[in-house]
C-alpha atoms as a PDB file:
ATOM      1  CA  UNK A   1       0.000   0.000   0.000  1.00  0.00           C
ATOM      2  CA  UNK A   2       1.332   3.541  -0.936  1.00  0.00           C
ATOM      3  CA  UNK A   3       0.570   6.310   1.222  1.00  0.00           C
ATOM      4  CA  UNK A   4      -0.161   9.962  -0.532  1.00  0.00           C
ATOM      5  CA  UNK A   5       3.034  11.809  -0.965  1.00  0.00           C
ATOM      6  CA  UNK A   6       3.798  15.273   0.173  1.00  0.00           C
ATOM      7  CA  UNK A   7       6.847  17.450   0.723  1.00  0.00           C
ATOM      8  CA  UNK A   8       6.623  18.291   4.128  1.00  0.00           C
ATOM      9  CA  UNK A   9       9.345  20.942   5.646  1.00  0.00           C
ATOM     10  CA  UNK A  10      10.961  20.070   8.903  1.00  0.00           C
ATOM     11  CA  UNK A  11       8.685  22.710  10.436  1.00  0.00           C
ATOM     12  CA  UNK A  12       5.334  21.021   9.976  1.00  0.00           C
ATOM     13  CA  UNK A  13       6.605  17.317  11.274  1.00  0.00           C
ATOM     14  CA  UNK A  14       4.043  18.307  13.975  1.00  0.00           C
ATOM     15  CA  UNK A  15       1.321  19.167  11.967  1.00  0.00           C
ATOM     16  CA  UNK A  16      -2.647  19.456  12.700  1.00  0.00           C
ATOM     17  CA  UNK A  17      -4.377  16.100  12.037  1.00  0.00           C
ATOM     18  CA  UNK A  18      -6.940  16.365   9.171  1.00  0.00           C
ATOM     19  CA  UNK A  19     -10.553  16.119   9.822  1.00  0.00           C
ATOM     20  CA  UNK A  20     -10.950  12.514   9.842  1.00  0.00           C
ATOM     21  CA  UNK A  21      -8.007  11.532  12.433  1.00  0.00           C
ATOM     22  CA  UNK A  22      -9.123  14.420  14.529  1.00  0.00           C
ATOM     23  CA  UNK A  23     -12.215  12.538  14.738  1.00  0.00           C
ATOM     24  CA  UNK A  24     -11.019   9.468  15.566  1.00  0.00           C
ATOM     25  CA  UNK A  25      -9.159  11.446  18.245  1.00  0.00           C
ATOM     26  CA  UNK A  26     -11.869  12.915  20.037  1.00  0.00           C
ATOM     27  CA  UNK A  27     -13.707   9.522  19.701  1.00  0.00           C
ATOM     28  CA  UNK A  28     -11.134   7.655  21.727  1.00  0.00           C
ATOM     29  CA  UNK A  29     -10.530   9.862  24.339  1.00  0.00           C
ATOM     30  CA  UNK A  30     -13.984   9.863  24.777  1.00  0.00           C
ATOM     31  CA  UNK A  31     -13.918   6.274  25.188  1.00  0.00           C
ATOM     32  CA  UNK A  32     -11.031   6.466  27.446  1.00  0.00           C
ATOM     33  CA  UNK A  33     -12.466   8.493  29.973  1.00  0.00           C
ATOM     34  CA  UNK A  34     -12.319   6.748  33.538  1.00  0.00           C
ATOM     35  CA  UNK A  35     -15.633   4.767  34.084  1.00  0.00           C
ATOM     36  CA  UNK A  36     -16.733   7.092  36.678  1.00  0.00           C
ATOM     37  CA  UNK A  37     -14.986  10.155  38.027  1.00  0.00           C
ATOM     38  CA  UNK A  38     -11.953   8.472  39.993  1.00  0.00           C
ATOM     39  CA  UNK A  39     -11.838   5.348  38.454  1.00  0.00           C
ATOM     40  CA  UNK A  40      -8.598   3.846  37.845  1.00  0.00           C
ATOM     41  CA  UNK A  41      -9.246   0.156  36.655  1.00  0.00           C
ATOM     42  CA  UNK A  42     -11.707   0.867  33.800  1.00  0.00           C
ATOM     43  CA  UNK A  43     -12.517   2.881  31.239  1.00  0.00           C
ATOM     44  CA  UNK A  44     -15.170   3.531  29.669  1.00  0.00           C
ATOM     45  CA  UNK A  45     -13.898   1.401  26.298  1.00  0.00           C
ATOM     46  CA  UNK A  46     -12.303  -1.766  28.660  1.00  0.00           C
ATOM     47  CA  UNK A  47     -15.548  -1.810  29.975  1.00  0.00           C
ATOM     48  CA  UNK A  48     -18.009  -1.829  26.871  1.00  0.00           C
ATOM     49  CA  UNK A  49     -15.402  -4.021  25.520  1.00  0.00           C
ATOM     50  CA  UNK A  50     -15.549  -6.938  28.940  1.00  0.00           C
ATOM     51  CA  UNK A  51     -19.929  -6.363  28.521  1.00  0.00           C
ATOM     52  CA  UNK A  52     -19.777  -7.185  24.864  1.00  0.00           C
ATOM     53  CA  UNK A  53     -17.508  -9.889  24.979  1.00  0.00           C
ATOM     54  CA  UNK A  54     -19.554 -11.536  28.214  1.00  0.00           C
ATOM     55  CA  UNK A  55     -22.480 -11.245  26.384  1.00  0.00           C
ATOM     56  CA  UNK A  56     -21.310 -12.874  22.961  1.00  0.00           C
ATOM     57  CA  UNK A  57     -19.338 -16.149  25.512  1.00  0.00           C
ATOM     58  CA  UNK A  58     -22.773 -16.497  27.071  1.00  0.00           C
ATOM     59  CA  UNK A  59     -25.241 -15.961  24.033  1.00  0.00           C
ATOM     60  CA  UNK A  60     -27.080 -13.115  26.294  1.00  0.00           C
ATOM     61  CA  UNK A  61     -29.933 -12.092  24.674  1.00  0.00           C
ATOM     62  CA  UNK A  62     -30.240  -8.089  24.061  1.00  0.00           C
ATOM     63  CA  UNK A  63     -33.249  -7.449  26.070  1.00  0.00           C
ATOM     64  CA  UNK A  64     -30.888  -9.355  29.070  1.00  0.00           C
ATOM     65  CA  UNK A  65     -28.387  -7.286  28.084  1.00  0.00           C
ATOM     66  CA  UNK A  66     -30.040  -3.764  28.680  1.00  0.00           C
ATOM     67  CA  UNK A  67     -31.691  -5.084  31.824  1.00  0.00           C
ATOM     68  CA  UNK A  68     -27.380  -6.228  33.112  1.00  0.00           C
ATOM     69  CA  UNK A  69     -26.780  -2.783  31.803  1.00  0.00           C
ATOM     70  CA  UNK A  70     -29.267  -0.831  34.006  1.00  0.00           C
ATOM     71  CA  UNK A  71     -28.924  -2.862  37.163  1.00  0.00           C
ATOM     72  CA  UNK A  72     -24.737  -2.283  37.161  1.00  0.00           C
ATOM     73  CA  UNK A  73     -25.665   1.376  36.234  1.00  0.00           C
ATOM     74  CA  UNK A  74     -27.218   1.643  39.565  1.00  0.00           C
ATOM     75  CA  UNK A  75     -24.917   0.232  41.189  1.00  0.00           C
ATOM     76  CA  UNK A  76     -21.728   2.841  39.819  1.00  0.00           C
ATOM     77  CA  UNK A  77     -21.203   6.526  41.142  1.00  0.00           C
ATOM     78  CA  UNK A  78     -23.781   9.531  39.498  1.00  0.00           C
ATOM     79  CA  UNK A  79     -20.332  10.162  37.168  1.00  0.00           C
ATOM     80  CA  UNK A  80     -20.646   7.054  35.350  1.00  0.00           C
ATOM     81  CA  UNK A  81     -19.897   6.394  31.732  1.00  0.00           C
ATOM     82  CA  UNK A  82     -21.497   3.549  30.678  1.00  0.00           C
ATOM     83  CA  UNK A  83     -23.480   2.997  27.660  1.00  0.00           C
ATOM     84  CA  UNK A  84     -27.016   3.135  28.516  1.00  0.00           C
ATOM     85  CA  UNK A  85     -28.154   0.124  26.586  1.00  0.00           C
ATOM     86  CA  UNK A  86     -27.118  -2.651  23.617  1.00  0.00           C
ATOM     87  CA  UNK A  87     -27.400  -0.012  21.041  1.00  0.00           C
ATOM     88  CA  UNK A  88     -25.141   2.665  22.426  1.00  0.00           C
ATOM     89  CA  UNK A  89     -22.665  -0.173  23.254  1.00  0.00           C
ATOM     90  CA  UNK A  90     -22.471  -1.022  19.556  1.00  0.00           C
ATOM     91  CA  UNK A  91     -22.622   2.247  18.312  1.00  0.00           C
ATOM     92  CA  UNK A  92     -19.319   3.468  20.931  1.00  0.00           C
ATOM     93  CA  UNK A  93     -17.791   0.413  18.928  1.00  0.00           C
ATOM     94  CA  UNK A  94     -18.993   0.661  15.396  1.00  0.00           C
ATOM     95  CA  UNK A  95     -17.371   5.126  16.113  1.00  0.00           C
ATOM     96  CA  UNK A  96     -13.996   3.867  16.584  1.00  0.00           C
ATOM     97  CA  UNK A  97     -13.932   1.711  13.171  1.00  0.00           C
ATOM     98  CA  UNK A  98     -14.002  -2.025  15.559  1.00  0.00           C
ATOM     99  CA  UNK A  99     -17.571  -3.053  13.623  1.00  0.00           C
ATOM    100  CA  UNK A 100     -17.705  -5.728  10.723  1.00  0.00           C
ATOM    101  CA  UNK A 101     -19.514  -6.095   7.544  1.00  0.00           C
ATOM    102  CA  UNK A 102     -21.884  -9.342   7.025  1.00  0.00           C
ATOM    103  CA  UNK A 103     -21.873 -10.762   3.781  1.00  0.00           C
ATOM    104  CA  UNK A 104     -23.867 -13.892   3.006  1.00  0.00           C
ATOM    105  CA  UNK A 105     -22.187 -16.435   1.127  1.00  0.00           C
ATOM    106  CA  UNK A 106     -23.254 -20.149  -0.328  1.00  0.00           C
ATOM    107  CA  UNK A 107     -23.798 -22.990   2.428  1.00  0.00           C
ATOM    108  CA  UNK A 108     -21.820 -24.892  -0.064  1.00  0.00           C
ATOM    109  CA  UNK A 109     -19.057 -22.230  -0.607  1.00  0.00           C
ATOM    110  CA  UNK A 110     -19.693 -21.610  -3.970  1.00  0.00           C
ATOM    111  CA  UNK A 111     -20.013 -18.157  -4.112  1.00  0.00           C
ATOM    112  CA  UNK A 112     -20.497 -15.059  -1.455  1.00  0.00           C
ATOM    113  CA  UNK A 113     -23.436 -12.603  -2.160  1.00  0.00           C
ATOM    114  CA  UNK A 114     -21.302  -9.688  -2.851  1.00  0.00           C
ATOM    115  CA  UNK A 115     -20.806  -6.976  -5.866  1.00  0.00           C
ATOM    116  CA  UNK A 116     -22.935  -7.605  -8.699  1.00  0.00           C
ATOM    117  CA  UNK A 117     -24.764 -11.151  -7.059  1.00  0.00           C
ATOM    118  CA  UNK A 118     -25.695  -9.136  -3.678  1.00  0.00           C
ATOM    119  CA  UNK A 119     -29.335  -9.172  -4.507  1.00  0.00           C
ATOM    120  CA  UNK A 120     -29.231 -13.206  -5.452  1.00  0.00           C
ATOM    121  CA  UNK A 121     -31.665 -14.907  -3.574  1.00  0.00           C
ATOM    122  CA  UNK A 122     -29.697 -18.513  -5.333  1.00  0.00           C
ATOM    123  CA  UNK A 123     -26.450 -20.036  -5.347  1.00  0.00           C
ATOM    124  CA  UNK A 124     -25.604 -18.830  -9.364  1.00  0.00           C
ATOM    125  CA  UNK A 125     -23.122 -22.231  -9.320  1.00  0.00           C
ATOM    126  CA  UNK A 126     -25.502 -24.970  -7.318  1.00  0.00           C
ATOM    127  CA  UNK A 127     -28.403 -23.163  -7.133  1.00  0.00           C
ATOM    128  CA  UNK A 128     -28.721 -24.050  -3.010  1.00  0.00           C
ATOM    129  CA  UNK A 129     -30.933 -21.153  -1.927  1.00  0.00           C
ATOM    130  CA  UNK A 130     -29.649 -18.032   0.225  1.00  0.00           C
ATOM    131  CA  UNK A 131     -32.102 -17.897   3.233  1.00  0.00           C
ATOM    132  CA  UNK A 132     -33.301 -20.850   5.568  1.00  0.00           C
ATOM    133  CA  UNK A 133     -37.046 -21.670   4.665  1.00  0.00           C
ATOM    134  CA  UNK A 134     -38.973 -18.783   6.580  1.00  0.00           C
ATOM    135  CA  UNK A 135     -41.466 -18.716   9.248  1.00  0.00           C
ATOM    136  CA  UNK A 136     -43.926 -16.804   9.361  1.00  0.00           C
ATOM    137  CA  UNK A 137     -43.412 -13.548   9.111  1.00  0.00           C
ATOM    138  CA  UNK A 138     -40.148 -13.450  10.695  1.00  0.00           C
ATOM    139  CA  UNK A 139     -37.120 -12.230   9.237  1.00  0.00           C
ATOM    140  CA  UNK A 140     -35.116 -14.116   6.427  1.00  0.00           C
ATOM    141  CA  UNK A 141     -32.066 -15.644   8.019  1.00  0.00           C
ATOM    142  CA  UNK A 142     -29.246 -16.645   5.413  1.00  0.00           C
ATOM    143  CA  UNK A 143     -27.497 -20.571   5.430  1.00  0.00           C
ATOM    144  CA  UNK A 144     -23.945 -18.837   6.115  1.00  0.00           C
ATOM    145  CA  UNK A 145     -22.389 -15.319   6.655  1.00  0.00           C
ATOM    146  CA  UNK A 146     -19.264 -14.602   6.228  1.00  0.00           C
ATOM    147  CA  UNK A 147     -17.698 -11.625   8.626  1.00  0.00           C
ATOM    148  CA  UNK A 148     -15.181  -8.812   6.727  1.00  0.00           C
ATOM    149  CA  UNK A 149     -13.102  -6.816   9.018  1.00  0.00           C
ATOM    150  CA  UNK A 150     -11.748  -3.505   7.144  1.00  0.00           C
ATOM    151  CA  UNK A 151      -8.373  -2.854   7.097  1.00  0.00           C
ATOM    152  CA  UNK A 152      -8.240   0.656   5.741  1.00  0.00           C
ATOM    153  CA  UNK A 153      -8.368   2.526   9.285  1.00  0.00           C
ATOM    154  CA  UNK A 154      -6.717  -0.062  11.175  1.00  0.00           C
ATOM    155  CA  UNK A 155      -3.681   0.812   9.491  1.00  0.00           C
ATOM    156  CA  UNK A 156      -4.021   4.505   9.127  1.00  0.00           C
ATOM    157  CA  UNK A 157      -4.311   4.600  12.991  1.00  0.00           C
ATOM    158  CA  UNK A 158      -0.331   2.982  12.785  1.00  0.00           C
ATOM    159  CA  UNK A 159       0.304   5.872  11.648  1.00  0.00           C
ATOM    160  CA  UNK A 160      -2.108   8.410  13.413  1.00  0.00           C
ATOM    161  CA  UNK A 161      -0.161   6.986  17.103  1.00  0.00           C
ATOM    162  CA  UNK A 162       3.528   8.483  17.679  1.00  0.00           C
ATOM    163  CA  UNK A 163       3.678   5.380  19.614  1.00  0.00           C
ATOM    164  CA  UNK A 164       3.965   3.168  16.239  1.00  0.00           C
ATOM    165  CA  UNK A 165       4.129   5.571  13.168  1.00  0.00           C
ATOM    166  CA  UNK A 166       7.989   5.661  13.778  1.00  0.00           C
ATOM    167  CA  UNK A 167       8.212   1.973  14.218  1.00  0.00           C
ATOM    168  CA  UNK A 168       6.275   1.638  10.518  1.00  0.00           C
ATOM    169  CA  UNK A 169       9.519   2.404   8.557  1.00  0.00           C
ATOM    170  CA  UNK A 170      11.858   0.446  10.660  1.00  0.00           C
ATOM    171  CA  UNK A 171      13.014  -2.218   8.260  1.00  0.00           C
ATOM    172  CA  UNK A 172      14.586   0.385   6.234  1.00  0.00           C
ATOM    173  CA  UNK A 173      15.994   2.593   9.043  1.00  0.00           C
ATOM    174  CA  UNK A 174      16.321   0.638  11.988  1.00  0.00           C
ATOM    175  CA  UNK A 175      17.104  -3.103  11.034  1.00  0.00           C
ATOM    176  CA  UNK A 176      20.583  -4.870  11.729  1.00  0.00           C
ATOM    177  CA  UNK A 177      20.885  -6.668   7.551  1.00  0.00           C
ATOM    178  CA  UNK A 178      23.643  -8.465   8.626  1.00  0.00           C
ATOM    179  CA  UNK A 179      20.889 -10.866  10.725  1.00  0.00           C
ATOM    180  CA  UNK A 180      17.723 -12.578  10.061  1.00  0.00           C
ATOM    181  CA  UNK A 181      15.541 -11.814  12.534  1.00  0.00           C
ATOM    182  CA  UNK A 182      12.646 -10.296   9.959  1.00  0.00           C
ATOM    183  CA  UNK A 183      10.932 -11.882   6.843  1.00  0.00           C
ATOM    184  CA  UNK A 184      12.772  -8.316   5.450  1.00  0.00           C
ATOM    185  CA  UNK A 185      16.304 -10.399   5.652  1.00  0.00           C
ATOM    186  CA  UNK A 186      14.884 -12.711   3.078  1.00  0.00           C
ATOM    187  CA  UNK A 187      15.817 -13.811  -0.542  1.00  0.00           C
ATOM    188  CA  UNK A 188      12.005 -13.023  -1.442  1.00  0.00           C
ATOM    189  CA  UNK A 189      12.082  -9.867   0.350  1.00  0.00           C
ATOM    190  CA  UNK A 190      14.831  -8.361  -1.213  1.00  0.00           C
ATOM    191  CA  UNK A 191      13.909  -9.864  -4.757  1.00  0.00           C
ATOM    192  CA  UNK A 192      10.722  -7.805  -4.457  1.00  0.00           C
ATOM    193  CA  UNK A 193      11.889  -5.057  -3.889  1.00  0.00           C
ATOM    194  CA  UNK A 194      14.545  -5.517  -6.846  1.00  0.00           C
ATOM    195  CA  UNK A 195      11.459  -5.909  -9.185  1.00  0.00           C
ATOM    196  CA  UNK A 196       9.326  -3.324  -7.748  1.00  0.00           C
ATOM    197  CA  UNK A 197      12.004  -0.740  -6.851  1.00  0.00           C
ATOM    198  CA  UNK A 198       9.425   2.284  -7.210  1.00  0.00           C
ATOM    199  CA  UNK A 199       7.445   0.342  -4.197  1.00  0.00           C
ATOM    200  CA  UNK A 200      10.697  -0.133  -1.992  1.00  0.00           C
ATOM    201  CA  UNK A 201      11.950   3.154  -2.686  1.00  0.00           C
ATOM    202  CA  UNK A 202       9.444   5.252  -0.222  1.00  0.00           C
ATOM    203  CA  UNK A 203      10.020   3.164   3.250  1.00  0.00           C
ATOM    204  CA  UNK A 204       6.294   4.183   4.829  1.00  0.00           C
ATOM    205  CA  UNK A 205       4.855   1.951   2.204  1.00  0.00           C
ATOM    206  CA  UNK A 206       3.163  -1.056   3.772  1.00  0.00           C
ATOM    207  CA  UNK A 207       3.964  -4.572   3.510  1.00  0.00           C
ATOM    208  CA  UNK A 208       1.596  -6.953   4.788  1.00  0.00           C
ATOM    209  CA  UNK A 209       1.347 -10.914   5.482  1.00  0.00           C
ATOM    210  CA  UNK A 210      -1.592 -13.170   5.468  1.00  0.00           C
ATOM    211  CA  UNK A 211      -2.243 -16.411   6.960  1.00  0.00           C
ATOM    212  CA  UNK A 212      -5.446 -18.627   7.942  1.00  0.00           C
ATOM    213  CA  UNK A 213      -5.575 -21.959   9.633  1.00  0.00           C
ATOM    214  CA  UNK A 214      -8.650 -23.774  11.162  1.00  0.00           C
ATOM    215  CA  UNK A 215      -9.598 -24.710  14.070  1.00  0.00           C
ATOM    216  CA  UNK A 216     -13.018 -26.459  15.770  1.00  0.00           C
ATOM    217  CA  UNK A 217     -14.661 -24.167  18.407  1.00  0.00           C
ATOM    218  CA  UNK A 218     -17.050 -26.778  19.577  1.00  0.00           C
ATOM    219  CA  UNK A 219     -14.301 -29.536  20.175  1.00  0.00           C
ATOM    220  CA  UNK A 220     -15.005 -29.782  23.679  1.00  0.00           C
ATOM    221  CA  UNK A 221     -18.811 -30.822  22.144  1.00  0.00           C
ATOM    222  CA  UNK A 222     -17.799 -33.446  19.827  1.00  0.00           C
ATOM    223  CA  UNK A 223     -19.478 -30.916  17.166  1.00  0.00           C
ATOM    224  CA  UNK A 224     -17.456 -31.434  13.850  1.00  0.00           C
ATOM    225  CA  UNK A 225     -17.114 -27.870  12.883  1.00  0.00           C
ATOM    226  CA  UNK A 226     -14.525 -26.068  10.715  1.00  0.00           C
ATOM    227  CA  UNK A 227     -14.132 -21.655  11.542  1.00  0.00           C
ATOM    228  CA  UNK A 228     -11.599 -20.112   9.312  1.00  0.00           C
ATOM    229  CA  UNK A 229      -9.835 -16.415  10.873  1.00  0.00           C
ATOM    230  CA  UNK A 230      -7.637 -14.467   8.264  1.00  0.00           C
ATOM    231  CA  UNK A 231      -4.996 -12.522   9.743  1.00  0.00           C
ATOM    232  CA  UNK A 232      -2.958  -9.671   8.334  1.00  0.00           C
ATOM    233  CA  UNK A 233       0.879  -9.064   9.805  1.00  0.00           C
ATOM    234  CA  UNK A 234       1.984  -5.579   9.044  1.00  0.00           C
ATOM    235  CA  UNK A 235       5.455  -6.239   8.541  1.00  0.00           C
ATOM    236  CA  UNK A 236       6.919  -2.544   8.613  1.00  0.00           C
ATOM    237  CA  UNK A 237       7.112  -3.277  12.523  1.00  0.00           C
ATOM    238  CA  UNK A 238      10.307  -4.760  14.337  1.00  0.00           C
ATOM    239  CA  UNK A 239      10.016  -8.731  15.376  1.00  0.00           C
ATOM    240  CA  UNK A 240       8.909  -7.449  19.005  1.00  0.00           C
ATOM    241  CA  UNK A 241       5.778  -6.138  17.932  1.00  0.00           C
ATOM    242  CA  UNK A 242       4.540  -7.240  14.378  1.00  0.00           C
ATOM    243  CA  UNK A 243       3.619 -10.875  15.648  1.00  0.00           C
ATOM    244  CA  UNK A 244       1.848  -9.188  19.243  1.00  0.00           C
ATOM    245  CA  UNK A 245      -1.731  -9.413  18.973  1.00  0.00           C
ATOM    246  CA  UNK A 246      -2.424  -6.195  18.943  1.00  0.00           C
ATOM    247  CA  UNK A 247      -0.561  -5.234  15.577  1.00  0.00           C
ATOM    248  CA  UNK A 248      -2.032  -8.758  13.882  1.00  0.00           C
ATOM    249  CA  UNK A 249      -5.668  -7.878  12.425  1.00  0.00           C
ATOM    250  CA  UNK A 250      -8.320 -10.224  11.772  1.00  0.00           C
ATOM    251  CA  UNK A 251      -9.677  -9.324   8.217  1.00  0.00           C
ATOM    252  CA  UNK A 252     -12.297 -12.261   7.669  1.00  0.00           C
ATOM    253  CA  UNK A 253     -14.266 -14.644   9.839  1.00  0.00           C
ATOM    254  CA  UNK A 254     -14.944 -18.055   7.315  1.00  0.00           C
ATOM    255  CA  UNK A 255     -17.968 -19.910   9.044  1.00  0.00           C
ATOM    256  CA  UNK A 256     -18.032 -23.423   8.887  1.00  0.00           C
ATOM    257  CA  UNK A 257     -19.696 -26.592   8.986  1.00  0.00           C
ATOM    258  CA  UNK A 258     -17.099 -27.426   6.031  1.00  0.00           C
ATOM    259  CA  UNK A 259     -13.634 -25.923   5.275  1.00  0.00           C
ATOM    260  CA  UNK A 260     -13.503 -23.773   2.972  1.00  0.00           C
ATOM    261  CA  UNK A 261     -10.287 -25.594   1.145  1.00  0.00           C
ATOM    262  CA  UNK A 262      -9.620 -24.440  -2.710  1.00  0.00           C
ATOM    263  CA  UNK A 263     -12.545 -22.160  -2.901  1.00  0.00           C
ATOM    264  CA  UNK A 264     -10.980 -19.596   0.089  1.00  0.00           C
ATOM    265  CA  UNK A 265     -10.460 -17.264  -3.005  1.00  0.00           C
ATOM    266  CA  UNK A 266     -14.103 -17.210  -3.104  1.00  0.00           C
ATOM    267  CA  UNK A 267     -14.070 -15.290   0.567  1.00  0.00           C
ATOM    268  CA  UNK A 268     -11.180 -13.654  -0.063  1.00  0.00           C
ATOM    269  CA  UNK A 269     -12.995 -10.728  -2.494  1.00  0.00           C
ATOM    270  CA  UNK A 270     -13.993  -8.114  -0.145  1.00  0.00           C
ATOM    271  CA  UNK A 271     -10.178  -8.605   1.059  1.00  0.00           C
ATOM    272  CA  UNK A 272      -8.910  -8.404  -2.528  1.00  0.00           C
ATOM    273  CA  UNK A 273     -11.050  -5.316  -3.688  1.00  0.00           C
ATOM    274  CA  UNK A 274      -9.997  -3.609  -0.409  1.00  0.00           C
ATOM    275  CA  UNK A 275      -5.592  -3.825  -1.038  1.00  0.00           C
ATOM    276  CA  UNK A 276      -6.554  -2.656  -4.845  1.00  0.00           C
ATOM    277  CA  UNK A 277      -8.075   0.455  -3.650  1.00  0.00           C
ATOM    278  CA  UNK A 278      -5.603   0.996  -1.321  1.00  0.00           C
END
């Protein structure tokens, strides 16, 4: 990925973020703010983030959820922070660029409802149909969804942190060449940037690894079930933080029952279109 280029004087290294990051700013420091006015084990975000992950381990229903919500409400200070139900959880989450996009796909991995077959209501290559037979009235619920993580702010917020935008050029200005301690001190490192010399020239441009491997998250159940995560590396970063959790992203959440095997192209698209624009 190639970030826009300007000539910047030393002068301005400290510039004004644009309107976007400045957004994003104000956003998380909002989030960050103690959970109630003296608070120094939570935050506002840690907090939101511990609810919403109890509540997806124990399949809490929404309407349980608010009611949880309300009850610990009255339990904290009058300076609380807490979202006030479900919705304003989700919403403090979706703000700061964590939400996902849901794309149907085929039950028999075929195809994924996306681009020009996102109004399909069949599989175009075995014709399995896109919803579970309906009942009643209720809403139509698809055979299999397939969960896309963006990766467009994720990385621009490498670069909005002082904490990590001067680790993002460090296999050009920081690394020791003479040992291999990075996939940078690699044959196929090097030849790439030998063929694409216009690319390696500019040292903020981003170079990124993927990997996905399955695993069963019923095993303990005897359910056989196959869940495929994609992960992104940003490899700009030093060994000691580019394979830390926090600097690995999930792009894509393949459901199961089956593996998705040779048709994982077939999810990859929203992943694909995504690196061309950028």
């Amino acid at each position: 990925m190639r970030p826009q280029q300007f000539n910047v004087s030393s002068d301005d290294v400290h510039e004004q973020p644009n309107q976007e990051a400045k957004k994003f700013y104000d956003l998380l420091q909002a989030a960050d703010k103690p959970l109630w006015e003296g608070c120094t084990r939570h935050t506002r975000l840690s907090a939101t983030a511990q609810l919403l992950n109890l509540k997806s381990e124990t399949k809490m229903s929404n309407q349980a959820f608010d009611r949880m919500i309300s009850i610990i409400k009255s339990f904290l200070p009058s300076s609380e922070n807490l979202p006030s139900n479900y919705y304003q959880t989700k919403k403090l989450m979706k703000d700061l660029g964590l939400a996902y996009e849901k794309i149907d796909a085929c039950s028999n991995n075929c195809m994924i409802y996306y681009g020009s077959q996102v109004n399909d209501m069949q599989c175009s290559i075995c014709n399995f149909p896109r919803y579970k037979p309906q009942v009643g009235k209720g809403k139509l619920v698809p055979h299999k969804v397939l969960r896309y993580l963006s990766l467009t702010q994720r990385l621009q917020r490498l670069y909005m942190s002082s904490h990590t935008a001067e680790y993002m050029t460090w296999c050009d200005n920081y690394r020791d060449s003479s040992q291999m301690v990075h996939p940078a001190d690699s044959e196929a490192w090097k030849h790439f940037d030998r063929m694409h010399s216009d690319f390696a020239i500019d040292a903020r441009n981003v170079h990124l690894g993927l990997c996905t491997d399955g695993f069963n998250p019923n095993k303990n159940n005897g359910i056989l079930y196959s869940c495929w995560p994609v992960f992104i590396t940003v490899y700009n970063l030093p060994p000691s933080m580019c394979m830390k959790i926090p600097y690995i992203f999930m792009s894509l959440l393949i459901p199961g029952p089956k593996s998705p095997t040779s048709n994982i192209d077939i999810f990859l698209r929203p992943l694909i279109d995504e690196l061309k624009v950028l």
